[in-house]
PDB file of N, CA and C in Angstrom:
ATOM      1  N   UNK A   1       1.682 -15.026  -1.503  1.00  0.00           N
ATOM      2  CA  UNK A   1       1.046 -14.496  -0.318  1.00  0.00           C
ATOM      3  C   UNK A   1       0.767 -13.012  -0.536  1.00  0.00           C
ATOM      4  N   UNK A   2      -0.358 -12.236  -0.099  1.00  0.00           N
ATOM      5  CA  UNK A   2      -0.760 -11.070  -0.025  1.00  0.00           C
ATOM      6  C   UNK A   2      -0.032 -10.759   1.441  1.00  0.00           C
ATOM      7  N   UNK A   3       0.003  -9.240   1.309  1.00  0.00           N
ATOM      8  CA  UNK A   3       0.423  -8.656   1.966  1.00  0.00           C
ATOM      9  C   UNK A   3      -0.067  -6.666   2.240  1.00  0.00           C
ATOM     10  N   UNK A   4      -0.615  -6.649   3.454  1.00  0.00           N
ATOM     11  CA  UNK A   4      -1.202  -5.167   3.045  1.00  0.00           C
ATOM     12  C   UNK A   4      -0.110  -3.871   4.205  1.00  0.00           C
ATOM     13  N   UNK A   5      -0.098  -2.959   3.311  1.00  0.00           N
ATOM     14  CA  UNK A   5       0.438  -1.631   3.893  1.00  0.00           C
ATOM     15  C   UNK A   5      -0.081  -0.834   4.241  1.00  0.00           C
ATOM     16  N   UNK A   6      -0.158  -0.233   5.467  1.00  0.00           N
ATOM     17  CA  UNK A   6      -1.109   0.842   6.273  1.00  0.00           C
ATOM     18  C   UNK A   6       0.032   1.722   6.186  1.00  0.00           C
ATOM     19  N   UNK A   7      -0.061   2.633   5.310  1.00  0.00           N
ATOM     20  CA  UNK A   7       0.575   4.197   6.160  1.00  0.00           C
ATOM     21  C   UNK A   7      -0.292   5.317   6.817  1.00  0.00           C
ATOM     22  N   UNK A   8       0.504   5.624   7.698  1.00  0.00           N
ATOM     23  CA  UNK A   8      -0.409   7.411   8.122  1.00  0.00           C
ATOM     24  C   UNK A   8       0.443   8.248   8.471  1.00  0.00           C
ATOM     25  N   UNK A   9      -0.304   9.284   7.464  1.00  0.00           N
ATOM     26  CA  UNK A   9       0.700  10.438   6.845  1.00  0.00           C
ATOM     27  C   UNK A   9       1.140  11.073   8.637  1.00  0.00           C
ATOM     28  N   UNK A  10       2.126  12.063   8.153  1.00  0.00           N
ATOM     29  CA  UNK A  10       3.169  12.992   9.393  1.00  0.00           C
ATOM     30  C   UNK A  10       1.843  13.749   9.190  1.00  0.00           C
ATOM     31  N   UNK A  11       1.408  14.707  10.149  1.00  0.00           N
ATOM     32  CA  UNK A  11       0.074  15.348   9.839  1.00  0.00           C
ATOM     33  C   UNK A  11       0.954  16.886   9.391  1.00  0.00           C
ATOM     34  N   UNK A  12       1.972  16.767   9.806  1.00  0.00           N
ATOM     35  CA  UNK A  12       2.781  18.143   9.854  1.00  0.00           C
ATOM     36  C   UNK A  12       3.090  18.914   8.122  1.00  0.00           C
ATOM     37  N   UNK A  13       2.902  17.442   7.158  1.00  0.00           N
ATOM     38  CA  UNK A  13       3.110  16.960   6.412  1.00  0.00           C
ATOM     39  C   UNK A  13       2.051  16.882   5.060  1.00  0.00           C
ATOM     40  N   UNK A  14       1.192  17.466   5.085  1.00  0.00           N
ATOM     41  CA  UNK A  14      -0.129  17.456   4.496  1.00  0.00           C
ATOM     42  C   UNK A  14       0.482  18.021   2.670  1.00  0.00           C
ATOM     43  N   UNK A  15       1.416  19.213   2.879  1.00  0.00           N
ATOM     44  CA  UNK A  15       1.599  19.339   1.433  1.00  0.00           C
ATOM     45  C   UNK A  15       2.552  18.779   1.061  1.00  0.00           C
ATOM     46  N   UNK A  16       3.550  17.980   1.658  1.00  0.00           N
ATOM     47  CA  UNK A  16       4.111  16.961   1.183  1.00  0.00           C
ATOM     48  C   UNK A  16       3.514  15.938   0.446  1.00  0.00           C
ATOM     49  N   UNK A  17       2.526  15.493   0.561  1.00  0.00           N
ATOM     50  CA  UNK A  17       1.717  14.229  -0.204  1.00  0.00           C
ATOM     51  C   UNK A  17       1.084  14.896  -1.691  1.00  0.00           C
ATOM     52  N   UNK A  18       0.938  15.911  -1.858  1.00  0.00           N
ATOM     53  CA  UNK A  18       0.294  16.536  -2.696  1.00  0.00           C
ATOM     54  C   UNK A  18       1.739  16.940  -4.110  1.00  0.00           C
ATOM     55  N   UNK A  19       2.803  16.652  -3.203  1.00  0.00           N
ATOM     56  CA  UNK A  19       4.259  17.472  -4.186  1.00  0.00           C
ATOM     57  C   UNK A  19       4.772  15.716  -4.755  1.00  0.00           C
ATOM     58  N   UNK A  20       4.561  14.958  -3.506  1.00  0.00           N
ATOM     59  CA  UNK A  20       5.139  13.699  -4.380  1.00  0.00           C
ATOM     60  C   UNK A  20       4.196  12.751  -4.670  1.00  0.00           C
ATOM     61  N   UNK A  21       2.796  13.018  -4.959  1.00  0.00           N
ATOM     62  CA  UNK A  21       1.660  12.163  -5.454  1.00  0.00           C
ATOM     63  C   UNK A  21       2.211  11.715  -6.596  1.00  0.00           C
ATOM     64  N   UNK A  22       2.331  12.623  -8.026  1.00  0.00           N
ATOM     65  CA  UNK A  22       2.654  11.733  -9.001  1.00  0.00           C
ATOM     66  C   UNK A  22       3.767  11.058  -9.270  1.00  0.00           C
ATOM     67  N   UNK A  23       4.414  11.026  -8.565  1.00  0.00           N
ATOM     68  CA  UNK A  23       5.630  10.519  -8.467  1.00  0.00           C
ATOM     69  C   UNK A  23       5.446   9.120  -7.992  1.00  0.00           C
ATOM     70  N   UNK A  24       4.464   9.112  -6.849  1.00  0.00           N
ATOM     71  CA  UNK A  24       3.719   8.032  -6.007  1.00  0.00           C
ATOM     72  C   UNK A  24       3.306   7.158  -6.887  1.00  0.00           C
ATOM     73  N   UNK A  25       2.172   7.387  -7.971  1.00  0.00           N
ATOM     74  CA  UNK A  25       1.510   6.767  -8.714  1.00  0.00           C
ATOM     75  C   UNK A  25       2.626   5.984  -9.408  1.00  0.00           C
ATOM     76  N   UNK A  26       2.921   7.052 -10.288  1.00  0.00           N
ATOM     77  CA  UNK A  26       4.277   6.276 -11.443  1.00  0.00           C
ATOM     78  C   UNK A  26       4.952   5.340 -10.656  1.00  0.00           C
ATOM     79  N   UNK A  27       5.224   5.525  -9.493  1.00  0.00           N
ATOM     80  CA  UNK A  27       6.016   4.319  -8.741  1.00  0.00           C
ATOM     81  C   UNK A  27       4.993   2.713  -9.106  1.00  0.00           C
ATOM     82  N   UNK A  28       3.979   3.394  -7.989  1.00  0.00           N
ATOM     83  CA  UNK A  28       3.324   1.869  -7.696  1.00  0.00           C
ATOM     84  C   UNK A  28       2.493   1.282  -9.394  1.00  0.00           C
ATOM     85  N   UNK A  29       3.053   2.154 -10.080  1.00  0.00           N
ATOM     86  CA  UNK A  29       1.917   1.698 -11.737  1.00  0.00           C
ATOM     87  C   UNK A  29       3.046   1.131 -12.283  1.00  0.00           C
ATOM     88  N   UNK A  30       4.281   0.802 -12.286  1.00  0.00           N
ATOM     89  CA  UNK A  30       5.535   0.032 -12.506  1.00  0.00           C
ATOM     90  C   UNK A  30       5.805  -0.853 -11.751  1.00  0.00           C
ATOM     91  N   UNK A  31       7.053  -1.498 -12.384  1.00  0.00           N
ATOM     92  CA  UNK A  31       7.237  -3.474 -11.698  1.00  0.00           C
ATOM     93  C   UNK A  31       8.158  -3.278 -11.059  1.00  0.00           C
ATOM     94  N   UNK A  32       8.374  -3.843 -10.103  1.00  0.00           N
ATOM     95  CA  UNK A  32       8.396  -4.257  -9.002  1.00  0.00           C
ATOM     96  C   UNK A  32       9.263  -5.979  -8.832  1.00  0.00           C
ATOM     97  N   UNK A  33      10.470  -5.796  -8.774  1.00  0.00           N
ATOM     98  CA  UNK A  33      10.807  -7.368  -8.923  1.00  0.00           C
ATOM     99  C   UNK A  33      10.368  -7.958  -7.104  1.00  0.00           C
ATOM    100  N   UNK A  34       9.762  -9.058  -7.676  1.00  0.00           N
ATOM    101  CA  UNK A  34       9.312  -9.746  -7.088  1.00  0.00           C
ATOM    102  C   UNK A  34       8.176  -9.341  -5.988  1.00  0.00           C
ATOM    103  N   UNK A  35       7.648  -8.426  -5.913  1.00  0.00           N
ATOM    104  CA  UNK A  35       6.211  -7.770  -5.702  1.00  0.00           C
ATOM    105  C   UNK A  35       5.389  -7.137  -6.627  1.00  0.00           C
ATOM    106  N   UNK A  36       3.630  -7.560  -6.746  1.00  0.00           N
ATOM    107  CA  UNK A  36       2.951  -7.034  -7.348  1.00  0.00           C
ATOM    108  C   UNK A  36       2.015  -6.242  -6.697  1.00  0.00           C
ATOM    109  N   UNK A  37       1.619  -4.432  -7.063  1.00  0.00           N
ATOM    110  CA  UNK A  37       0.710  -4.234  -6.434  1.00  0.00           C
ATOM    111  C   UNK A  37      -0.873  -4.994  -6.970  1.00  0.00           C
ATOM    112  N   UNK A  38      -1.192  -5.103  -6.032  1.00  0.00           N
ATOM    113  CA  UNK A  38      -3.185  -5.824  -6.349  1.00  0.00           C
ATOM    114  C   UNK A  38      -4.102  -4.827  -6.441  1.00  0.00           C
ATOM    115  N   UNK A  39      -4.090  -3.428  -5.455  1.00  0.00           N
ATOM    116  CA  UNK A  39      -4.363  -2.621  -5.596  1.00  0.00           C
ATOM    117  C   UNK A  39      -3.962  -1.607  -4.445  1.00  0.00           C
ATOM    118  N   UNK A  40      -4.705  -0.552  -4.492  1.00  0.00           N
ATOM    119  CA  UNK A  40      -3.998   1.085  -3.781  1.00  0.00           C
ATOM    120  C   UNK A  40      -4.701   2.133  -3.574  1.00  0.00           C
ATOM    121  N   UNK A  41      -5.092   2.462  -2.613  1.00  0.00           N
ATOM    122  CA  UNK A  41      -5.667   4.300  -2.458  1.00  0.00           C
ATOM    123  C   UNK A  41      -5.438   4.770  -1.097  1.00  0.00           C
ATOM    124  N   UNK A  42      -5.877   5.772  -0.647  1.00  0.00           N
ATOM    125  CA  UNK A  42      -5.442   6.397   0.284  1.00  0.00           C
ATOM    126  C   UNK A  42      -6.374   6.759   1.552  1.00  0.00           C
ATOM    127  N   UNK A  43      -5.992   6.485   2.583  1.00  0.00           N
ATOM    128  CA  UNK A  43      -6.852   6.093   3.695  1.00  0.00           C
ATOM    129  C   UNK A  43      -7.662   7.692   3.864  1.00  0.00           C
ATOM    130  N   UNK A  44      -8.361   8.001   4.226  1.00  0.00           N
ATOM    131  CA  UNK A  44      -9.437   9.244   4.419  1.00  0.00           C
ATOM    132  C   UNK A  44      -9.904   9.671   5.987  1.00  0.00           C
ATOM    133  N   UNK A  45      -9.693  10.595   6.167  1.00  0.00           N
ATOM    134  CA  UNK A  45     -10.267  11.147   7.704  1.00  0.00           C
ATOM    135  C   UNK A  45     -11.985  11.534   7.603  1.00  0.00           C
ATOM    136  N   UNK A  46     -12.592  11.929   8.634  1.00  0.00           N
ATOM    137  CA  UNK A  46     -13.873  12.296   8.489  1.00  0.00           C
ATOM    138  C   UNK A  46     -14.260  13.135   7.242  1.00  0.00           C
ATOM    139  N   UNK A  47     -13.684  13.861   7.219  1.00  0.00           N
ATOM    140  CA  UNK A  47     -13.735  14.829   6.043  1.00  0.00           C
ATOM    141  C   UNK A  47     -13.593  15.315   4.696  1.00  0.00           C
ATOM    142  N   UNK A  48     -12.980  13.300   4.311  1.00  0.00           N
ATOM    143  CA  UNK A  48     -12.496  12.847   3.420  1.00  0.00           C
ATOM    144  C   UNK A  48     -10.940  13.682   2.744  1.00  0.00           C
ATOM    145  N   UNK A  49     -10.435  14.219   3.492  1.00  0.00           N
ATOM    146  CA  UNK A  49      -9.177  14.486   3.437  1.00  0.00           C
ATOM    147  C   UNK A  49      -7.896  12.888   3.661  1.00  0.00           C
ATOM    148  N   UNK A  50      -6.883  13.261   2.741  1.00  0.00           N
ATOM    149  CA  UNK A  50      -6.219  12.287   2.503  1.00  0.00           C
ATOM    150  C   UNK A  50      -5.281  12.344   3.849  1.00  0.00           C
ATOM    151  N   UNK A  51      -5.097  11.169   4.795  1.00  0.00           N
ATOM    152  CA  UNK A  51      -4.254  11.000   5.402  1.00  0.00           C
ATOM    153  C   UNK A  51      -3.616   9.818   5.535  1.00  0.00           C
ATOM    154  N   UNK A  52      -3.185   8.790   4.605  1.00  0.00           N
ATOM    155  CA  UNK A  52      -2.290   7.964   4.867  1.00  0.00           C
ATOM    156  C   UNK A  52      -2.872   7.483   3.138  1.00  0.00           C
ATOM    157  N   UNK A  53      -2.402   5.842   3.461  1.00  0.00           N
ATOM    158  CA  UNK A  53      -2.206   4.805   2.250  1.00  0.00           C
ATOM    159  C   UNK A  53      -2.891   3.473   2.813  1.00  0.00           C
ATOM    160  N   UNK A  54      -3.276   3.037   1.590  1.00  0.00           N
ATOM    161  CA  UNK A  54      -3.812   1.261   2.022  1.00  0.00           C
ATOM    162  C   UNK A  54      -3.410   0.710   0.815  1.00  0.00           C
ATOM    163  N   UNK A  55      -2.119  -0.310   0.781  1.00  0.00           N
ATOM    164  CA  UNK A  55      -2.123  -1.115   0.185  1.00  0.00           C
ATOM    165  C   UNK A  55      -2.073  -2.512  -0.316  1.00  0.00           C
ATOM    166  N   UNK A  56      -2.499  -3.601  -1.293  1.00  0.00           N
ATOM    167  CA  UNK A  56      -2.001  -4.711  -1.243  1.00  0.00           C
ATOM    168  C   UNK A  56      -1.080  -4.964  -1.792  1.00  0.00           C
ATOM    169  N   UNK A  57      -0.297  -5.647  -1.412  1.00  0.00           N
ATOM    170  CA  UNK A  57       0.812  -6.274  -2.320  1.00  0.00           C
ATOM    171  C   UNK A  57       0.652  -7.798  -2.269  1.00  0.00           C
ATOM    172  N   UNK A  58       0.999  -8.539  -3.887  1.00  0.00           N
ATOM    173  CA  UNK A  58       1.251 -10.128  -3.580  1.00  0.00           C
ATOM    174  C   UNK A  58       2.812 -10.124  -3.729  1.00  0.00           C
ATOM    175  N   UNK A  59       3.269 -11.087  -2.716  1.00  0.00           N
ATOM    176  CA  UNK A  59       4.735 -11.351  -3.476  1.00  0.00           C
ATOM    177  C   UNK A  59       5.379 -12.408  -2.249  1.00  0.00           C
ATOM    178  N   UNK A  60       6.275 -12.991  -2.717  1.00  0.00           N
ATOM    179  CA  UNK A  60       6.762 -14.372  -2.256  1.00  0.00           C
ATOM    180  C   UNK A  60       7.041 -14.195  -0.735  1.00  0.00           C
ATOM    181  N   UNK A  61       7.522 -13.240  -0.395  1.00  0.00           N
ATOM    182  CA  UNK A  61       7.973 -12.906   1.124  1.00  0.00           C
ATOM    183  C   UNK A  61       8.162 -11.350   1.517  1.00  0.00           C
ATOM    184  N   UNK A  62       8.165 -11.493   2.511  1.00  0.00           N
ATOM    185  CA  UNK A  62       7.952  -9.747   3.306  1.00  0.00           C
ATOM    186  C   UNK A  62       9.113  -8.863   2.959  1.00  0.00           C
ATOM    187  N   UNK A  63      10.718  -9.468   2.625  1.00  0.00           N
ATOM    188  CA  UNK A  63      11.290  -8.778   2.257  1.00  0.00           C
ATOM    189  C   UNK A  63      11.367  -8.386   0.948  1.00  0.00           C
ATOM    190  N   UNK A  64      10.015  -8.727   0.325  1.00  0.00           N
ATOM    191  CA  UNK A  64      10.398  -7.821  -1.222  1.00  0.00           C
ATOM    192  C   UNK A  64       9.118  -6.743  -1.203  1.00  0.00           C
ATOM    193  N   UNK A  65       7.890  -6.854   0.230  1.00  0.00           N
ATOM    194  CA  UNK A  65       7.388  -6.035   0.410  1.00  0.00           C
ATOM    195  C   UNK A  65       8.220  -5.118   0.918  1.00  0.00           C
ATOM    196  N   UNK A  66       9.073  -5.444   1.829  1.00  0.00           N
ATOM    197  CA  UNK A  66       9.522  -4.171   2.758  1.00  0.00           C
ATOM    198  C   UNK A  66      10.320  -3.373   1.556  1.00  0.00           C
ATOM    199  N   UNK A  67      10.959  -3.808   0.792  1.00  0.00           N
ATOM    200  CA  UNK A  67      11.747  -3.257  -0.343  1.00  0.00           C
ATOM    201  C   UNK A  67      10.797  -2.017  -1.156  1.00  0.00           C
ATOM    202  N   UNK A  68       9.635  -2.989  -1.834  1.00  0.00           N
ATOM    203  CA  UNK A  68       8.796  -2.008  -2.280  1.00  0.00           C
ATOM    204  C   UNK A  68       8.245  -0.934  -1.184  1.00  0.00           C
ATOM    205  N   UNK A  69       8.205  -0.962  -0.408  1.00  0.00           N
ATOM    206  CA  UNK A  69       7.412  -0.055   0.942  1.00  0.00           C
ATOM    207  C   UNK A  69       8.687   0.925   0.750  1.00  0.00           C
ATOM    208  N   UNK A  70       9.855   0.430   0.963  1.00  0.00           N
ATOM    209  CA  UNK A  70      11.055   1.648   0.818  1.00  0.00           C
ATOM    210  C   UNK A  70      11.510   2.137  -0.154  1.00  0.00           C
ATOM    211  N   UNK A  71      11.482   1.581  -1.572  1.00  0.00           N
ATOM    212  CA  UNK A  71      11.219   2.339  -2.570  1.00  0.00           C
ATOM    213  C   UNK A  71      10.479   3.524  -3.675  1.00  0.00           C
ATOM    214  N   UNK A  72       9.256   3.430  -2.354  1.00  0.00           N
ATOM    215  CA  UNK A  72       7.862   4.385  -2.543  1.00  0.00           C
ATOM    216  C   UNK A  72       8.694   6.018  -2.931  1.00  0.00           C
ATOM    217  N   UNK A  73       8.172   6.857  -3.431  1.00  0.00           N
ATOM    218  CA  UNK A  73       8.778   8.189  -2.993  1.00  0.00           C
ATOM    219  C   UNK A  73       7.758   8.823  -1.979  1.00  0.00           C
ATOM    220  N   UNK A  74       6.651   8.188  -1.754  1.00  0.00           N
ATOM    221  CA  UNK A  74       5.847   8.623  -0.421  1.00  0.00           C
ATOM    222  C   UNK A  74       7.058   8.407   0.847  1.00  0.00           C
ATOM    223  N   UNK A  75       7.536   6.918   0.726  1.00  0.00           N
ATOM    224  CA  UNK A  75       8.148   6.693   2.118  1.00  0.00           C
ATOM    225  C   UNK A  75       9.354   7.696   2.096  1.00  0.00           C
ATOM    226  N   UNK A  76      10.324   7.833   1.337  1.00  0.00           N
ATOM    227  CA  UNK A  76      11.224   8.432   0.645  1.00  0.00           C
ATOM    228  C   UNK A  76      11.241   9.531   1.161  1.00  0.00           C
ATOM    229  N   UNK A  77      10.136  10.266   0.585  1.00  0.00           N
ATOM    230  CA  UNK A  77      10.330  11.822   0.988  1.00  0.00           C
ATOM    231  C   UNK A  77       9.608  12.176   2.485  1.00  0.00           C
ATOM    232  N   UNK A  78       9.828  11.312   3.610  1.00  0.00           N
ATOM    233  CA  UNK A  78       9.404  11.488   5.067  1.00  0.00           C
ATOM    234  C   UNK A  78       8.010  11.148   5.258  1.00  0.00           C
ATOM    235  N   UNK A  79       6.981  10.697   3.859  1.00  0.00           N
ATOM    236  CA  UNK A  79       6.016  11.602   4.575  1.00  0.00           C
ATOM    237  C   UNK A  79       4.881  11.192   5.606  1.00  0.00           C
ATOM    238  N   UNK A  80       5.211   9.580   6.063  1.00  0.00           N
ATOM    239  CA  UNK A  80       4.744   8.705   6.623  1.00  0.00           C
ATOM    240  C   UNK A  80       4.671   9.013   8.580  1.00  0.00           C
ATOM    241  N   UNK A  81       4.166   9.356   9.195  1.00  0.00           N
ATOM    242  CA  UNK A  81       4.262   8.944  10.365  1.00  0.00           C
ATOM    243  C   UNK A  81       4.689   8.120  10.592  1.00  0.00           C
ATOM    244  N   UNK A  82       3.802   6.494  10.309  1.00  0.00           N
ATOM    245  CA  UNK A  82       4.281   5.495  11.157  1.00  0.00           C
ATOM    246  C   UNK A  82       3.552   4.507   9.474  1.00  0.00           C
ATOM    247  N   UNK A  83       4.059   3.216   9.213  1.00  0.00           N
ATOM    248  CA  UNK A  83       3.851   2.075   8.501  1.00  0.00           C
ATOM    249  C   UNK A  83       4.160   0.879   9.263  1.00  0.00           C
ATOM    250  N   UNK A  84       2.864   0.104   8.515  1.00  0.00           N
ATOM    251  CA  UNK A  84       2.593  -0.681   8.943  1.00  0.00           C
ATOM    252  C   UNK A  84       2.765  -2.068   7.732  1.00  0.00           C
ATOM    253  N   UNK A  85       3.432  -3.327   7.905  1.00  0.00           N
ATOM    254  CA  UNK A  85       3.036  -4.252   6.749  1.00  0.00           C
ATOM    255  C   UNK A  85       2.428  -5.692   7.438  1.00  0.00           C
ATOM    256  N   UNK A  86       1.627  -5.895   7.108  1.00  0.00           N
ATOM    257  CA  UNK A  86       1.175  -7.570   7.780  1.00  0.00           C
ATOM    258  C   UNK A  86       0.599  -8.354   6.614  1.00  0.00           C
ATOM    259  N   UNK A  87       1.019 -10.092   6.914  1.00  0.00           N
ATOM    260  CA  UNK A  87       0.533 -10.768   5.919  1.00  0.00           C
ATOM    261  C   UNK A  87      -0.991 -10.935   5.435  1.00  0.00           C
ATOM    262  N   UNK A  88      -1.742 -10.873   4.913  1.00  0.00           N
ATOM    263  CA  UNK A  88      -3.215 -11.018   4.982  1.00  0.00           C
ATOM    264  C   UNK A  88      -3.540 -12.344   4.112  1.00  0.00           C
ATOM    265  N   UNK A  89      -4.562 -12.683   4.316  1.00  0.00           N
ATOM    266  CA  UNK A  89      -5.101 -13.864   3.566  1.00  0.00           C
ATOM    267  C   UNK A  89      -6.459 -13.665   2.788  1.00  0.00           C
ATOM    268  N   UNK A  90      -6.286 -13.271   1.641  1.00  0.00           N
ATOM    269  CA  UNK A  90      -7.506 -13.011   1.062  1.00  0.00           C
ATOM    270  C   UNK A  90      -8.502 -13.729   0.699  1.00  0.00           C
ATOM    271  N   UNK A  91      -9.794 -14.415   1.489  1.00  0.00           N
ATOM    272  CA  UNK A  91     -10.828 -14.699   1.016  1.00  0.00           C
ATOM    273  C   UNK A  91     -12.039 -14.232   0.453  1.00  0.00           C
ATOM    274  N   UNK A  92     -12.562 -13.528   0.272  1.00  0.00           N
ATOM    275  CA  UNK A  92     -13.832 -12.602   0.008  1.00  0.00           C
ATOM    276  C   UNK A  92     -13.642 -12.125  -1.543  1.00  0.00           C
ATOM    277  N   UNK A  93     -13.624 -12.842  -2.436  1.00  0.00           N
ATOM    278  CA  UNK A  93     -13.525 -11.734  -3.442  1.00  0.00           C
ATOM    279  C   UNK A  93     -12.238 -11.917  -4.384  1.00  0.00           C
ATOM    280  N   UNK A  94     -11.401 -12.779  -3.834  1.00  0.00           N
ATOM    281  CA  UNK A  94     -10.497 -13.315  -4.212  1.00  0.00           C
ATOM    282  C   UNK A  94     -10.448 -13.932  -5.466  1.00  0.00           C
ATOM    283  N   UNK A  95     -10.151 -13.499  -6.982  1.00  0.00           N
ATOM    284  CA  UNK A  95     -10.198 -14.247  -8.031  1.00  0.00           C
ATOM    285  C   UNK A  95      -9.461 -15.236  -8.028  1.00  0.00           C
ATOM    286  N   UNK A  96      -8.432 -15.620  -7.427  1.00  0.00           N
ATOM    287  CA  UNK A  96      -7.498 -16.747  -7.505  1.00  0.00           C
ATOM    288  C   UNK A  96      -7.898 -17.673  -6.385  1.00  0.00           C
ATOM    289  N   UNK A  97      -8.805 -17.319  -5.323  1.00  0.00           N
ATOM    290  CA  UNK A  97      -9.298 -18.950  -4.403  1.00  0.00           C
ATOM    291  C   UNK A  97     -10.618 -19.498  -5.107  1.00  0.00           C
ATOM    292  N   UNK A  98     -10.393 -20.526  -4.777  1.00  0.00           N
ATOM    293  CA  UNK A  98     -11.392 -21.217  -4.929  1.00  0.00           C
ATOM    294  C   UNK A  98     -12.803 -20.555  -4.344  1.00  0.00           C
ATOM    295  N   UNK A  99     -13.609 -21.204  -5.123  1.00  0.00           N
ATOM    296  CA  UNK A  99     -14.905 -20.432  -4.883  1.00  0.00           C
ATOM    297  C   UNK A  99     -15.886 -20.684  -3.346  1.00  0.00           C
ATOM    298  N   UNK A 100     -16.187 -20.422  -2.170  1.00  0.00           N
ATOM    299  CA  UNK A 100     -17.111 -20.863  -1.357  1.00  0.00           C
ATOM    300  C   UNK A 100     -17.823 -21.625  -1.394  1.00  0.00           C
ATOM    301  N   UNK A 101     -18.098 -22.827  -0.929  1.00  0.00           N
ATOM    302  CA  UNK A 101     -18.679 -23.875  -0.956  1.00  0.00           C
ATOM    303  C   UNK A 101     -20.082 -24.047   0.309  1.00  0.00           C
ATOM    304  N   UNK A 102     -20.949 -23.330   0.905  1.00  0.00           N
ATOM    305  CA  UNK A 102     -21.559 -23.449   1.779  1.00  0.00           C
ATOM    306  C   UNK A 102     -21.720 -24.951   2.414  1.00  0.00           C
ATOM    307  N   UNK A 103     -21.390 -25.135   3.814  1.00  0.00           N
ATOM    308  CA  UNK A 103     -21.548 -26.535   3.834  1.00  0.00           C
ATOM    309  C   UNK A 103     -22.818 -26.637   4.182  1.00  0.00           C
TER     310      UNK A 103
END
């Protein structure tokens, strides 16, 4: 099952994301028992300034997302306002479903 993560950053918090970015990366570019990231970037305000996270994760159940979500050093080092995780179902684009069939 996929699974996606909404964070949005503490706004108070802006050079915090900038001190533990690479730290961020190296996290989510390593394994992960029993979650895989699918992919990752960072949600954008009008101005294209970075204020939060969007991610997918696949993995068997929510508690090895919530694990990875708390293992982040984004979450770690405060810098989240508020997160979000919900199951999603990926059709559109999906290399692993089956292909659309128009009826």
């Amino acid at each position: 099952m996929h699974y996606i993560i909404n964070n949005h950053d503490n706004p108070d918090k802006a050079a915090l994301r900038m001190e533990v970015r690479e730290a961020h990366i190296a996290y989510l570019k390593s394994d992960h028992p029993g979650a895989k990231l699918v992919m990752a970037g960072p949600l954008l305000d009008g101005h294209g300034e970075m204020i939060g996270s969007h991610l997918v994760v696949a993995a068997d159940d929510i508690a090895a997302v919530e694990q990875f979500q708390q293992d982040d050093p984004m979450a770690q080092s405060g810098l989240f306002l508020s997160s979000r995780i919900d199951p999603w179902k990926w059709v559109i684009g999906n290399p692993d479903a089956p292909a659309h069939q128009p009826s």
